[in-house]
Each structure stands twice: as C-alpha cells, then as structure tokens.
C-alpha atoms as a PDB file:
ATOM      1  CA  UNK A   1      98.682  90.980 185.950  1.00  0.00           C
ATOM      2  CA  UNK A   2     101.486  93.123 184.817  1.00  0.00           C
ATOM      3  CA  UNK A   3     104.287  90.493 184.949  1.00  0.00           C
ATOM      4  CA  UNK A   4     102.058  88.583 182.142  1.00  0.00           C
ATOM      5  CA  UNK A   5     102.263  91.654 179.977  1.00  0.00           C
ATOM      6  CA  UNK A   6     105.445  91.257 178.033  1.00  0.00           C
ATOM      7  CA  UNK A   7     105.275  87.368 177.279  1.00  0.00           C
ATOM      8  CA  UNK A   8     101.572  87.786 176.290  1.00  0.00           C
ATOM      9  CA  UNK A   9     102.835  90.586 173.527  1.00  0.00           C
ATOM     10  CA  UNK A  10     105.513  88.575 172.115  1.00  0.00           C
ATOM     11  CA  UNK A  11     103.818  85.717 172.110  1.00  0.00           C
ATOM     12  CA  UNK A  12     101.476  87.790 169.523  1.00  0.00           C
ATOM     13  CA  UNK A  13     104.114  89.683 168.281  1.00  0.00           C
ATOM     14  CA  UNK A  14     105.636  85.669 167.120  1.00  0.00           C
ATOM     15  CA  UNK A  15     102.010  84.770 165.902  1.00  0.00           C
ATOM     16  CA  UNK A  16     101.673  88.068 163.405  1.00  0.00           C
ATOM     17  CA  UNK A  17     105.411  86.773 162.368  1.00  0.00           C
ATOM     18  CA  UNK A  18     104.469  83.372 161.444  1.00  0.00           C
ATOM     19  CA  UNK A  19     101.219  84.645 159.660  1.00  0.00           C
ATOM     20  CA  UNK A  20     103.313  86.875 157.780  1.00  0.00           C
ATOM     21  CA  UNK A  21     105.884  84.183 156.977  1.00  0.00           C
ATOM     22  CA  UNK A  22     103.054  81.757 155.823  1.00  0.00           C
ATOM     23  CA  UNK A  23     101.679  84.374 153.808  1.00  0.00           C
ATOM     24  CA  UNK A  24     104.605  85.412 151.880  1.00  0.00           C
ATOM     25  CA  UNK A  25     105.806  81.582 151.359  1.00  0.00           C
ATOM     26  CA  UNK A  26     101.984  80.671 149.688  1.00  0.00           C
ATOM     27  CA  UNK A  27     102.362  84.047 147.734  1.00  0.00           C
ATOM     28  CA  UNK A  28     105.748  83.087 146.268  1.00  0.00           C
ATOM     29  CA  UNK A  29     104.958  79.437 146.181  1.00  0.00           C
ATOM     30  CA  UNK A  30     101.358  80.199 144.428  1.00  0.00           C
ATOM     31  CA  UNK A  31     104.100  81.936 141.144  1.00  0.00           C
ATOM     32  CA  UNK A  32     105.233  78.762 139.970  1.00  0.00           C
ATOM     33  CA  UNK A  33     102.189  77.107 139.707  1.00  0.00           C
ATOM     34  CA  UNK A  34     101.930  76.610 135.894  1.00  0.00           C
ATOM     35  CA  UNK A  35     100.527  72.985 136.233  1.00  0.00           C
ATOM     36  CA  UNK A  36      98.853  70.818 133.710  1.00  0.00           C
ATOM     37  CA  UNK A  37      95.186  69.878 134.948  1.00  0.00           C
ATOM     38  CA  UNK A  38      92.652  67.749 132.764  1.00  0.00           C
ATOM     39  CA  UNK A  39      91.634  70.242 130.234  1.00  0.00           C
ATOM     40  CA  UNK A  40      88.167  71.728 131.446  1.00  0.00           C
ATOM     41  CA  UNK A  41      85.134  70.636 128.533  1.00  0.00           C
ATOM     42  CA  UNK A  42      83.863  74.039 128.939  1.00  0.00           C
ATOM     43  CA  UNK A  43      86.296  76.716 129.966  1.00  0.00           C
ATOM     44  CA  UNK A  44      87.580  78.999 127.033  1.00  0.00           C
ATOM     45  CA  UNK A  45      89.648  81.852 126.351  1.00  0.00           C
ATOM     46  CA  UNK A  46      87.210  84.798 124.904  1.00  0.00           C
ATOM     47  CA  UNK A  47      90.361  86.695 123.810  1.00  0.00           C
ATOM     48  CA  UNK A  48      93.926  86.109 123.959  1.00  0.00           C
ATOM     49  CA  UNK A  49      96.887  87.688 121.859  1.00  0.00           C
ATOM     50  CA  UNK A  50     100.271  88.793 121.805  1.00  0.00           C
ATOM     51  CA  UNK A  51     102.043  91.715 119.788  1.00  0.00           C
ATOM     52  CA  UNK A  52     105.329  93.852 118.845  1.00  0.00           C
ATOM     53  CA  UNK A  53     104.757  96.962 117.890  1.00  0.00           C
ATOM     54  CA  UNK A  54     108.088  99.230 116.697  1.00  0.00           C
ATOM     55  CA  UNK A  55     108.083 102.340 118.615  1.00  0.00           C
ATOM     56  CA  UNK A  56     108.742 105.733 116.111  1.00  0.00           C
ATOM     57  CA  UNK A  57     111.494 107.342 118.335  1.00  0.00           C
ATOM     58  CA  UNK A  58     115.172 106.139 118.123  1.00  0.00           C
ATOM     59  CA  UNK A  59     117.704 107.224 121.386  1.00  0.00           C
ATOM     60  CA  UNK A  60     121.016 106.867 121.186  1.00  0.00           C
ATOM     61  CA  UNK A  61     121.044 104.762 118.394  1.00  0.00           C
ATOM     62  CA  UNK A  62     118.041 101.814 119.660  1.00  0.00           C
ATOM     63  CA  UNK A  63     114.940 101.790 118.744  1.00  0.00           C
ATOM     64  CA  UNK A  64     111.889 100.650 121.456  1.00  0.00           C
ATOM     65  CA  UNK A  65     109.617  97.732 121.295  1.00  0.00           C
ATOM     66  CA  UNK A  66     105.838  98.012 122.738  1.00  0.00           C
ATOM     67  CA  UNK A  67     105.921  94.432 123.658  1.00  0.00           C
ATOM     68  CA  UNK A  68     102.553  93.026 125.107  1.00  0.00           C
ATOM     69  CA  UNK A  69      99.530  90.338 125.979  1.00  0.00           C
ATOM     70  CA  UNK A  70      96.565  89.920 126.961  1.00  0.00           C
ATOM     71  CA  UNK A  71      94.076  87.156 127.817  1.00  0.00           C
ATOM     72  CA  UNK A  72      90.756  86.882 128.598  1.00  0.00           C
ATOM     73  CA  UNK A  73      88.932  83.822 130.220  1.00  0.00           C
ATOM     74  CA  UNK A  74      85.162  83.385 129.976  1.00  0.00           C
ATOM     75  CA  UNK A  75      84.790  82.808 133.843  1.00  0.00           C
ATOM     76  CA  UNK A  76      86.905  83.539 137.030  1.00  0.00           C
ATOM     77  CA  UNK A  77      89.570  81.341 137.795  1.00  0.00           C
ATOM     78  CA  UNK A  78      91.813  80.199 140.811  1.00  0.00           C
ATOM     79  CA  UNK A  79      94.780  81.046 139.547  1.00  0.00           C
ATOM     80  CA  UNK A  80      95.311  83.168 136.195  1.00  0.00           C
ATOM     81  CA  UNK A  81      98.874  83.360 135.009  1.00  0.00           C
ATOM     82  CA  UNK A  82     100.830  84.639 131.387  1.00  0.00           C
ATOM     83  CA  UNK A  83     104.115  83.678 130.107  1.00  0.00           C
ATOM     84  CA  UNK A  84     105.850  85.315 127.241  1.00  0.00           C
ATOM     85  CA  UNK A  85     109.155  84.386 125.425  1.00  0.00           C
ATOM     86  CA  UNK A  86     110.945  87.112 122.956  1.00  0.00           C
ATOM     87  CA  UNK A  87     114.010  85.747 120.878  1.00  0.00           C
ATOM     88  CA  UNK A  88     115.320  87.935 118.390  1.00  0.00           C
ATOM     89  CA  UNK A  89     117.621  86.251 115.674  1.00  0.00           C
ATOM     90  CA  UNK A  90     117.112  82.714 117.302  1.00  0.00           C
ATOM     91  CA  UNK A  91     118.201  83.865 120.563  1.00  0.00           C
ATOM     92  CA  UNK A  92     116.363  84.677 124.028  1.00  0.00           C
ATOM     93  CA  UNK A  93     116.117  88.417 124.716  1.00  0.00           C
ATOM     94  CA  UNK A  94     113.746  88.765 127.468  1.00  0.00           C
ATOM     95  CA  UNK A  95     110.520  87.230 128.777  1.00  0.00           C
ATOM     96  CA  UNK A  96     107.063  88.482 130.744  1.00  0.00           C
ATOM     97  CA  UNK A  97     105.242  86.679 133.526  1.00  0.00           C
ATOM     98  CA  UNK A  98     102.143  87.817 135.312  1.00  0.00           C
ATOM     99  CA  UNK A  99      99.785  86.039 137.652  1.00  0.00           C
ATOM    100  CA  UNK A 100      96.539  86.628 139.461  1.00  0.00           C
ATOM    101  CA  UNK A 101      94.182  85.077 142.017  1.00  0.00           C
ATOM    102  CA  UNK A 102      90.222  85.323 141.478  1.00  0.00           C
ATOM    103  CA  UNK A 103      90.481  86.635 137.971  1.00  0.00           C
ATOM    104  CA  UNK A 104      89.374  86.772 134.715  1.00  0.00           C
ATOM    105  CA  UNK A 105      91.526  89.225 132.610  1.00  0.00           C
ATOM    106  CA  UNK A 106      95.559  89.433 132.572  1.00  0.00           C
ATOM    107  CA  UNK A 107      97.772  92.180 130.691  1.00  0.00           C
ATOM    108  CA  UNK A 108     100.867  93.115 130.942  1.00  0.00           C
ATOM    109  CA  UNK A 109     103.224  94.867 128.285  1.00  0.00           C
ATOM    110  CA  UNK A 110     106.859  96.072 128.184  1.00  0.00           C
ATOM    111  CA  UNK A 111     109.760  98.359 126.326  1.00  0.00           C
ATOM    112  CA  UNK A 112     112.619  96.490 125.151  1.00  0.00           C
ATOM    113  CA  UNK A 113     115.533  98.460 123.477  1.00  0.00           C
ATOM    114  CA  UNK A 114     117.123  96.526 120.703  1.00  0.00           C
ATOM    115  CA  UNK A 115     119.942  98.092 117.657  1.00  0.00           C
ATOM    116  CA  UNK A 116     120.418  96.673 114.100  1.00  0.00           C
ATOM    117  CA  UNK A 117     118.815  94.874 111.886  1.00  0.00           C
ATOM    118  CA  UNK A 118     116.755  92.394 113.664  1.00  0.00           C
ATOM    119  CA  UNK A 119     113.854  89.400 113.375  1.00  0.00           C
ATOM    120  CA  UNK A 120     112.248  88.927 116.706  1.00  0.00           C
ATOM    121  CA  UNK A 121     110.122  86.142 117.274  1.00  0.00           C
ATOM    122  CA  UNK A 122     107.538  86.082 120.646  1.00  0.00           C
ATOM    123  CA  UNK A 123     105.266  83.523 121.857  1.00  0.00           C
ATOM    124  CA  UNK A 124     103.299  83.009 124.926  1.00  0.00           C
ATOM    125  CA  UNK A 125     101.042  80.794 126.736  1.00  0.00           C
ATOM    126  CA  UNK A 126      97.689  81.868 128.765  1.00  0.00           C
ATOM    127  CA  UNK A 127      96.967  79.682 131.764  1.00  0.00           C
ATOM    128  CA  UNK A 128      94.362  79.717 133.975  1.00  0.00           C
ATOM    129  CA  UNK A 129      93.390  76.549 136.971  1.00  0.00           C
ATOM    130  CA  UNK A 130      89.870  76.186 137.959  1.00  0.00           C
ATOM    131  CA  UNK A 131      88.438  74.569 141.156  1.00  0.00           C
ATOM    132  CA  UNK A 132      85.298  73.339 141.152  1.00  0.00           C
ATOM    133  CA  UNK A 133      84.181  71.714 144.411  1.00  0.00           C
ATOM    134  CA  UNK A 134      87.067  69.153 144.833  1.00  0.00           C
ATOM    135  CA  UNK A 135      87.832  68.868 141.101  1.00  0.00           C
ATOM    136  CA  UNK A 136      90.701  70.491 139.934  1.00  0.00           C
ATOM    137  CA  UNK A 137      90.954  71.323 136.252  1.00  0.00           C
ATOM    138  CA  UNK A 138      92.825  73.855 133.350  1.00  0.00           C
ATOM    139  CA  UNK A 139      92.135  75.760 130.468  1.00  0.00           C
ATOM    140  CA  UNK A 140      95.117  77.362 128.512  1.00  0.00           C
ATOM    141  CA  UNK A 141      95.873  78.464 124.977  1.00  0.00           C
ATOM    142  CA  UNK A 142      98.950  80.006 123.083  1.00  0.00           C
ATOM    143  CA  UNK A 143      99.541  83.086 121.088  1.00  0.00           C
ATOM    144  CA  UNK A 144     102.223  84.430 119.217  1.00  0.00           C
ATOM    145  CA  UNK A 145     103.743  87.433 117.442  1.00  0.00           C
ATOM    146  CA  UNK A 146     106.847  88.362 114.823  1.00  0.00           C
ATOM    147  CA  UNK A 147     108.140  90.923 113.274  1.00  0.00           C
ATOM    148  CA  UNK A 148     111.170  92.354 111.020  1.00  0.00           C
ATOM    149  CA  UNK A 149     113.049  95.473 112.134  1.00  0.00           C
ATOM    150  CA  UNK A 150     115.132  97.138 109.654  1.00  0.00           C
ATOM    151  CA  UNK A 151     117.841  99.494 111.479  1.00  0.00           C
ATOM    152  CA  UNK A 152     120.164 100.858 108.881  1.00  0.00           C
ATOM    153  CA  UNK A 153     122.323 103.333 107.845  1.00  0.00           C
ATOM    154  CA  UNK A 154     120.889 103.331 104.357  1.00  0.00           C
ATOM    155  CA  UNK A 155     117.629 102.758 105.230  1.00  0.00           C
ATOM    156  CA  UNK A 156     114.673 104.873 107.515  1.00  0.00           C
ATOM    157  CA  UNK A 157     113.630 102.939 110.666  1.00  0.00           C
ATOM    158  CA  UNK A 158     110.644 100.751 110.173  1.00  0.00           C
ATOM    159  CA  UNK A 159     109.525  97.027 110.151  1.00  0.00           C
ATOM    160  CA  UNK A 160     106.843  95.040 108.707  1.00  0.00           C
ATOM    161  CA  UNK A 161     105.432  91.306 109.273  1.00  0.00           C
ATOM    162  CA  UNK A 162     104.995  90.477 105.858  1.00  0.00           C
ATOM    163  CA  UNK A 163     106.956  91.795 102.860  1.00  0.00           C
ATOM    164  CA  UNK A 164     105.141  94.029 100.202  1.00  0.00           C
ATOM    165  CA  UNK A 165     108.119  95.706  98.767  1.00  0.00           C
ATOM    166  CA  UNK A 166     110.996  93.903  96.510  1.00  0.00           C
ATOM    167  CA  UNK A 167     113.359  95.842  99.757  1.00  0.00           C
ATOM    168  CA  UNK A 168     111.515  94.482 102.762  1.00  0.00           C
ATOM    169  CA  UNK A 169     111.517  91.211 101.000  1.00  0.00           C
ATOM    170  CA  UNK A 170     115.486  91.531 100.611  1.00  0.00           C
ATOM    171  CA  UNK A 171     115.571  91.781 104.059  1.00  0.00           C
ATOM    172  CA  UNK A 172     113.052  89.564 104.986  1.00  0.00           C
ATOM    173  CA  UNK A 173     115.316  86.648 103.027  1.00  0.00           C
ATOM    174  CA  UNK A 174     118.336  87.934 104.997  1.00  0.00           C
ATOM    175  CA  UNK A 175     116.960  87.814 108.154  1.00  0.00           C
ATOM    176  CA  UNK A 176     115.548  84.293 107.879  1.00  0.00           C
ATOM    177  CA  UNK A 177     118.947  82.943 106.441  1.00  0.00           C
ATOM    178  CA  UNK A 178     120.942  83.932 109.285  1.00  0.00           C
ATOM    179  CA  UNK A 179     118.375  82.546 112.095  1.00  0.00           C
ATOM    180  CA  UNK A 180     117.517  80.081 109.965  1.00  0.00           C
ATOM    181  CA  UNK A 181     121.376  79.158 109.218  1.00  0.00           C
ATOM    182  CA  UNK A 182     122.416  79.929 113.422  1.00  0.00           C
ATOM    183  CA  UNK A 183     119.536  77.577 114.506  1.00  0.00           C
ATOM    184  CA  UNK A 184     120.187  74.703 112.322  1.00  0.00           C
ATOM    185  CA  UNK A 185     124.015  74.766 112.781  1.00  0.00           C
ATOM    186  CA  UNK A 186     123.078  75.198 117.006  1.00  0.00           C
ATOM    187  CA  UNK A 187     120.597  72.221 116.089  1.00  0.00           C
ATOM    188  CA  UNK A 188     123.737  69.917 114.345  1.00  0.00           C
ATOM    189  CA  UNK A 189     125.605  70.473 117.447  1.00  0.00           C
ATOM    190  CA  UNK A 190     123.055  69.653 120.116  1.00  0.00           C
ATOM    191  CA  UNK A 191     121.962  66.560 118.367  1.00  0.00           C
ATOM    192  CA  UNK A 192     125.667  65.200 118.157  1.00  0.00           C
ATOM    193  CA  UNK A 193     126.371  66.108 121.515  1.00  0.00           C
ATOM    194  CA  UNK A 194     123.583  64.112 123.066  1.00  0.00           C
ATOM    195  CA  UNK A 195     123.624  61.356 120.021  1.00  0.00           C
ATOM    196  CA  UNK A 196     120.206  61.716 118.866  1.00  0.00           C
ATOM    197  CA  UNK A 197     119.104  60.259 116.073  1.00  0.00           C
ATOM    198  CA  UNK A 198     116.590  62.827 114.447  1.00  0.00           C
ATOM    199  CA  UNK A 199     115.043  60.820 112.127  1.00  0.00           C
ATOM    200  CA  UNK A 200     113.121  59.648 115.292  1.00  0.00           C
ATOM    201  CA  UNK A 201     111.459  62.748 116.363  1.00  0.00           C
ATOM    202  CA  UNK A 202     109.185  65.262 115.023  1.00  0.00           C
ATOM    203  CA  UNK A 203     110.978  68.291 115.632  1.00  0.00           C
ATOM    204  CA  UNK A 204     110.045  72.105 115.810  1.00  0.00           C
ATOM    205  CA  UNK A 205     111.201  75.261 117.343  1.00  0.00           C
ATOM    206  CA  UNK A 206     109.089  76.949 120.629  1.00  0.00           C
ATOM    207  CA  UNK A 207     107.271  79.462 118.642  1.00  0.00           C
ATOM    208  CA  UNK A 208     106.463  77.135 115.602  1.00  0.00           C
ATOM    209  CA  UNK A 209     104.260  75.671 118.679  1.00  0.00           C
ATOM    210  CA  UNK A 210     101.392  77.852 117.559  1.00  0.00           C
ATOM    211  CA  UNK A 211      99.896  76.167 114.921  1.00  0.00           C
ATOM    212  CA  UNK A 212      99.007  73.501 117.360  1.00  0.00           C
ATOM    213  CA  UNK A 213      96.537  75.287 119.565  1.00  0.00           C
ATOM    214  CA  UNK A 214      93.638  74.374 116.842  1.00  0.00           C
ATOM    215  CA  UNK A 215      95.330  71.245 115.373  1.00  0.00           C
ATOM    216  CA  UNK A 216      96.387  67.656 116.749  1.00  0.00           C
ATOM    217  CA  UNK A 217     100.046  66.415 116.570  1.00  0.00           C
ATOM    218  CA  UNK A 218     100.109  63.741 113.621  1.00  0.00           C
ATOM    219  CA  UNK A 219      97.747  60.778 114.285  1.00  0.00           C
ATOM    220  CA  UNK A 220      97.016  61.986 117.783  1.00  0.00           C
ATOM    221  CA  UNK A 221      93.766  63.379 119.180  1.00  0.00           C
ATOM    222  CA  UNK A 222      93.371  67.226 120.109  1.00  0.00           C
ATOM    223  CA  UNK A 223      92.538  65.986 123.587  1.00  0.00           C
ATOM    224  CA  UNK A 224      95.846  64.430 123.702  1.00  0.00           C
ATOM    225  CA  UNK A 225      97.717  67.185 122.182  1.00  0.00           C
ATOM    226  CA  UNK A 226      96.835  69.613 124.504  1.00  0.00           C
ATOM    227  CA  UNK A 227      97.443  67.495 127.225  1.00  0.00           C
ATOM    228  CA  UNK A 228     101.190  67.047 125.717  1.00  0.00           C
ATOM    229  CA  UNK A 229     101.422  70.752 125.111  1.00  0.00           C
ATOM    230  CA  UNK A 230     100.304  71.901 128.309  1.00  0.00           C
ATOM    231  CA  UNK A 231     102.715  69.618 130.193  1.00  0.00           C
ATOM    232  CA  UNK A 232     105.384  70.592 128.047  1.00  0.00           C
ATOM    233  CA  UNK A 233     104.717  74.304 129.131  1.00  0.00           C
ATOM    234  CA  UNK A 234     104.470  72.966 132.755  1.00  0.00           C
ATOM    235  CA  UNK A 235     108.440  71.574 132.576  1.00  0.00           C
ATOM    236  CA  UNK A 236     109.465  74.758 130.174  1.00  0.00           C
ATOM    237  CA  UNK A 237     108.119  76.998 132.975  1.00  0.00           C
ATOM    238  CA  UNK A 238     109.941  75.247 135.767  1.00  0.00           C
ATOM    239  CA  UNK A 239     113.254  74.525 133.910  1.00  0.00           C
ATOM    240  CA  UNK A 240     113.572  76.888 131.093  1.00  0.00           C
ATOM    241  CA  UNK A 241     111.597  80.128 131.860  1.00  0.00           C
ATOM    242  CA  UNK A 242     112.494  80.466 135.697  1.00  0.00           C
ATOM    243  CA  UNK A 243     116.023  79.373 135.099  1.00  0.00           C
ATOM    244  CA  UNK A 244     118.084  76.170 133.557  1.00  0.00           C
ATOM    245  CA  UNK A 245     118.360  74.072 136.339  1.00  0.00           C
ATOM    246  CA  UNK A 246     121.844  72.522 136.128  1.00  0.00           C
ATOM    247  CA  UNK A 247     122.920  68.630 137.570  1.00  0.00           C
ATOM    248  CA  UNK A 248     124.830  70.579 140.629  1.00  0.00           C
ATOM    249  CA  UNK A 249     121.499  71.955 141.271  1.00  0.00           C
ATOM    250  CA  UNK A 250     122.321  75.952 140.535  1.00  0.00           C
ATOM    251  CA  UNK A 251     120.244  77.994 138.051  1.00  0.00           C
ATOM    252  CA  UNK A 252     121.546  79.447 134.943  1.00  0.00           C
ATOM    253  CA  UNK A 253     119.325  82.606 133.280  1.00  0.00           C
ATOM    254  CA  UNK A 254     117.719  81.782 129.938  1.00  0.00           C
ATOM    255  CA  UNK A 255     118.631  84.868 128.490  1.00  0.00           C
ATOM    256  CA  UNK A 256     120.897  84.739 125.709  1.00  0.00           C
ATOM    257  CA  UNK A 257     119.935  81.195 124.745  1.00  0.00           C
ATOM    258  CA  UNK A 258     118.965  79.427 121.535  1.00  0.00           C
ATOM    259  CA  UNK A 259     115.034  79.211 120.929  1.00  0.00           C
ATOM    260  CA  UNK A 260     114.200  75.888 122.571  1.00  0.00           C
ATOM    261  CA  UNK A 261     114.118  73.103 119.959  1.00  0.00           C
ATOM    262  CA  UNK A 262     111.186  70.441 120.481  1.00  0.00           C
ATOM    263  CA  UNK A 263     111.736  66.855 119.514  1.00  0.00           C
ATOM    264  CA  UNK A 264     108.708  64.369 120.067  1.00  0.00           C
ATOM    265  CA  UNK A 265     108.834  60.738 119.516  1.00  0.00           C
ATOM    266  CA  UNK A 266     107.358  59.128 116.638  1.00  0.00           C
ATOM    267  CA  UNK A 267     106.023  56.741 119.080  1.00  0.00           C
ATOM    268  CA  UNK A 268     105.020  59.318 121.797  1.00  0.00           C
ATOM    269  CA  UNK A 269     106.641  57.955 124.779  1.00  0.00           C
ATOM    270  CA  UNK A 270     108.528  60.976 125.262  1.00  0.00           C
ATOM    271  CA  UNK A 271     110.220  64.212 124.367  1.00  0.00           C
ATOM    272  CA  UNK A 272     113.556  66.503 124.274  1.00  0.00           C
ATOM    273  CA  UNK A 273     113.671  69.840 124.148  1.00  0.00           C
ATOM    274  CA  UNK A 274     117.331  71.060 123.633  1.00  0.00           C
ATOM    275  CA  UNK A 275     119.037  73.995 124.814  1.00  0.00           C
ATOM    276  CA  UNK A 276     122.120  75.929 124.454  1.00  0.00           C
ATOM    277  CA  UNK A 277     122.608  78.635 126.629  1.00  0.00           C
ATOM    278  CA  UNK A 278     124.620  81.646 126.399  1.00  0.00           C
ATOM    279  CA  UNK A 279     127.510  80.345 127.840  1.00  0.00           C
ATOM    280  CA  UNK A 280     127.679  77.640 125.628  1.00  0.00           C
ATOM    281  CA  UNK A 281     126.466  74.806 127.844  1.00  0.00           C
ATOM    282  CA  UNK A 282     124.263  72.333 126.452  1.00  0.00           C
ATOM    283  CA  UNK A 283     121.175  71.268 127.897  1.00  0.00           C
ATOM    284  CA  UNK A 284     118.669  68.289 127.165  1.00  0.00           C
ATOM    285  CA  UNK A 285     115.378  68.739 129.361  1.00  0.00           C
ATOM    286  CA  UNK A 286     113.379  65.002 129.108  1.00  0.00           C
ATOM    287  CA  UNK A 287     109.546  64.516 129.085  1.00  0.00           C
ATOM    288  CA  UNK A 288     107.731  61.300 129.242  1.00  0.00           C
ATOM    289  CA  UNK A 289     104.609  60.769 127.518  1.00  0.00           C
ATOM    290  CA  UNK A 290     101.940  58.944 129.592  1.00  0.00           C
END
C-alpha cells in the first residue's frame, strides 16, 4: 500500500492545480465580458448615476476628486459590470471598472488628484447579462457627470456645473474654448489622416453619448439604437478601455488620449470612432452595422 502513497498525492496535488488554474482563467476571462445581448423587454435599471464631487482640502498644491457610480438593477443578474471614463480638458485621465456575479447593486468610487484650472468630463455605462433558461439577454444604460474646477492664484478653490456668477461664467467660456478648440483641431487631423469625408457621418464625442439613452439616433428606432450603442460599448471596452490594440498586436494605455470621437453613417452600415493617443498615434476603430 505504501509504495501507492506518493503518486496517489500528486496525482491530487495536479488535480487541486488544474482546478485552481481553471478557476482563475474563468475569473479573469468572466472581466471582459461586456457583450451586447438582445435587449431584455423587461429588465431595468431602478437607479443608476455617476458624479464628481470637488474635495475642500488642497495638498501640495492639487486638489481631490470624489469620483463615483452606482447602479442598481431591478433583479439579479449573471454578470453585473460598470465602466467609467474621466477626461479632463478633452483628454483621458483615468477610468473605473467593477464587476460582479449573482448581483443586483454595483458601486465603486475613487480620489483623483488633479492642479489648475480644469473641465472634467465623466461618463459611464451600467451593464448587466441575464440568463434565463437557455436564453441569453442584456439590459444596460449610461450615465454621466461634469464639472468646472477653478484652481487659481487669484481665485479660492471651488467649482460649479452650471454658471450663476458673471466669474464662473468667465471661466466656464474659457474652459469650453480650449477643449472645445483642442478637440476640433485633434478632430481636423484625424479626419485628414484617415481621409474621411465628414459630411457622411453623424458625429459626436463619447460623453455627448448620453442624451441617447432615452432618445433614438435620427430616423432609427430606440430598439435599434440601443442595440448600436450597446455594441459600440462592447468594441470600446475591448479596444479602447482595456487598452488600444495596435496592428503588431501590442496594447497601448488609453490614458492621456483624446475623448473618443463617434462618427456613424448616414446610411447606418457602419461606424468610426477615432483616436489619438498620447503618444500621438492615430487610431481608427471600425464597426459594422447589421
């Protein structure tokens, strides 16, 4: 009996291995599963929302931002998962990402430091895939946030979303014209460089997304809207958010990057979403419409 001792416990010691293996592989595998399902009739979002909130306390010379979201779906589903995008003067600064099996509710929130004067911009998409016996379906909405931060040495640290004041209103033009002005001359470049003829798109930048979560794209149904949206968050999740996958096959971060401009087809066949990262490397990422 005893000479059977030793392969008999590495033999188990190989199974545990191979469990273990299996289980971590499905557990990192399960992360990137942002995938566009027929929208379920029924299954809604009770609450969802995103926000920036300027922290008080400067250190060092930054100031803090309480950056969070939180989504609620009406029922338990397979797979819950949150994405969040912050640019801040037309550029990517950071992002969130939180998933769960078997739930309901997701939150998550985080501190970014930022200096200077500054108009960040965050939007983010709430996900959740529901099995049903052998059907496999989605529900999923967007939310978004902005706000202005005014850092100066003439001025006391605050911020505001919407100007009240003949100052915040000062700053609320500047702020716009330089994003604004950055974007559009980022937007000249990208459309020369991949010889795109604008005039044949509808175009619009990530977080101007929003106002489509309770309103179709021109002459289109909300059905199909959705279903454009949520694959379009499906390909932004795998090649934007997770990394810019390059042609040699390496991944380049997203941080530092120009907000993501849209550009869908007149005659929705397909669309573009351009991209220049930090770097200065352009990037066109192509979607067909089905």
């Amino acid at each position: 009996m005893r000479k059977w001792t030793i392969p008999i416990m590495t033999i188990a010691a190989a199974f545990l291995c191979l469990i273990l293996l299996f289980s971590l592989y499905s557990h990192n595998s399960t992360k990137e599963t942002i995938i566009f399902f027929p929208i379920h009739p029924q299954a809604t979002f009770k609450e969802a929302k995103t926000t920036l909130q300027l922290q008080p306390q400067k250190r060092r010379g930054k100031y803090s931002l309480l950056w969070s979201t939180s989504s609620s779906l009406d029922r338990t589903a397979y797979l819950r998962q949150d994405i969040s995008l912050l640019f801040a003067d037309g550029r990517l600064i950071d992002r969130l990402s939180k998933w769960e099996s078997h739930r309901k509710t997701l939150t998550q929130r985080k501190k970014v430091t930022a200096k200077d004067s500054r108009f960040f911009q965050t939007i983010s998409f709430h996900y959740g895939e529901l099995h049903e016996g052998n059907a496999i379906t989605s529900s999923q909405t967007m939310t978004s946030d902005y706000l202005y931060v005014i850092d100066s040495p003439y001025h006391p640290l605050t911020s505001f979303r919407r100007a009240t004041t003949e100052e915040e209103k000062e700053w609320q033009r500047i702020l716009n014209k330089t994003t604004n002005g950055y974007l559009q001359h980022k937007a000249q470049s990208l459309l020369s460089h991949f010889s795109i003829q604008a005039q044949q798109y509808y175009s619009l930048y990530l977080p101007d997304l929003i106002m489509y979560n309770e309103q179709p794209l021109p002459d289109l149904s909300m059905k199909k809207t959705q279903e454009i949206i949520g694959k379009l968050w499906e390909g932004m999740y795998k090649s934007y958010f997770l990394g810019i996958k390059k042609e040699d096959g390496s991944i380049l971060s997203p941080i530092g990057s120009t907000v993501p401009l849209i550009l869908i087809s007149k005659d929705y066949s397909h669309l573009i979403v351009l991209i220049e990262a930090e770097n200065g490397e352009k990037f066109q990422l192509i979607q067909k419409i089905t």
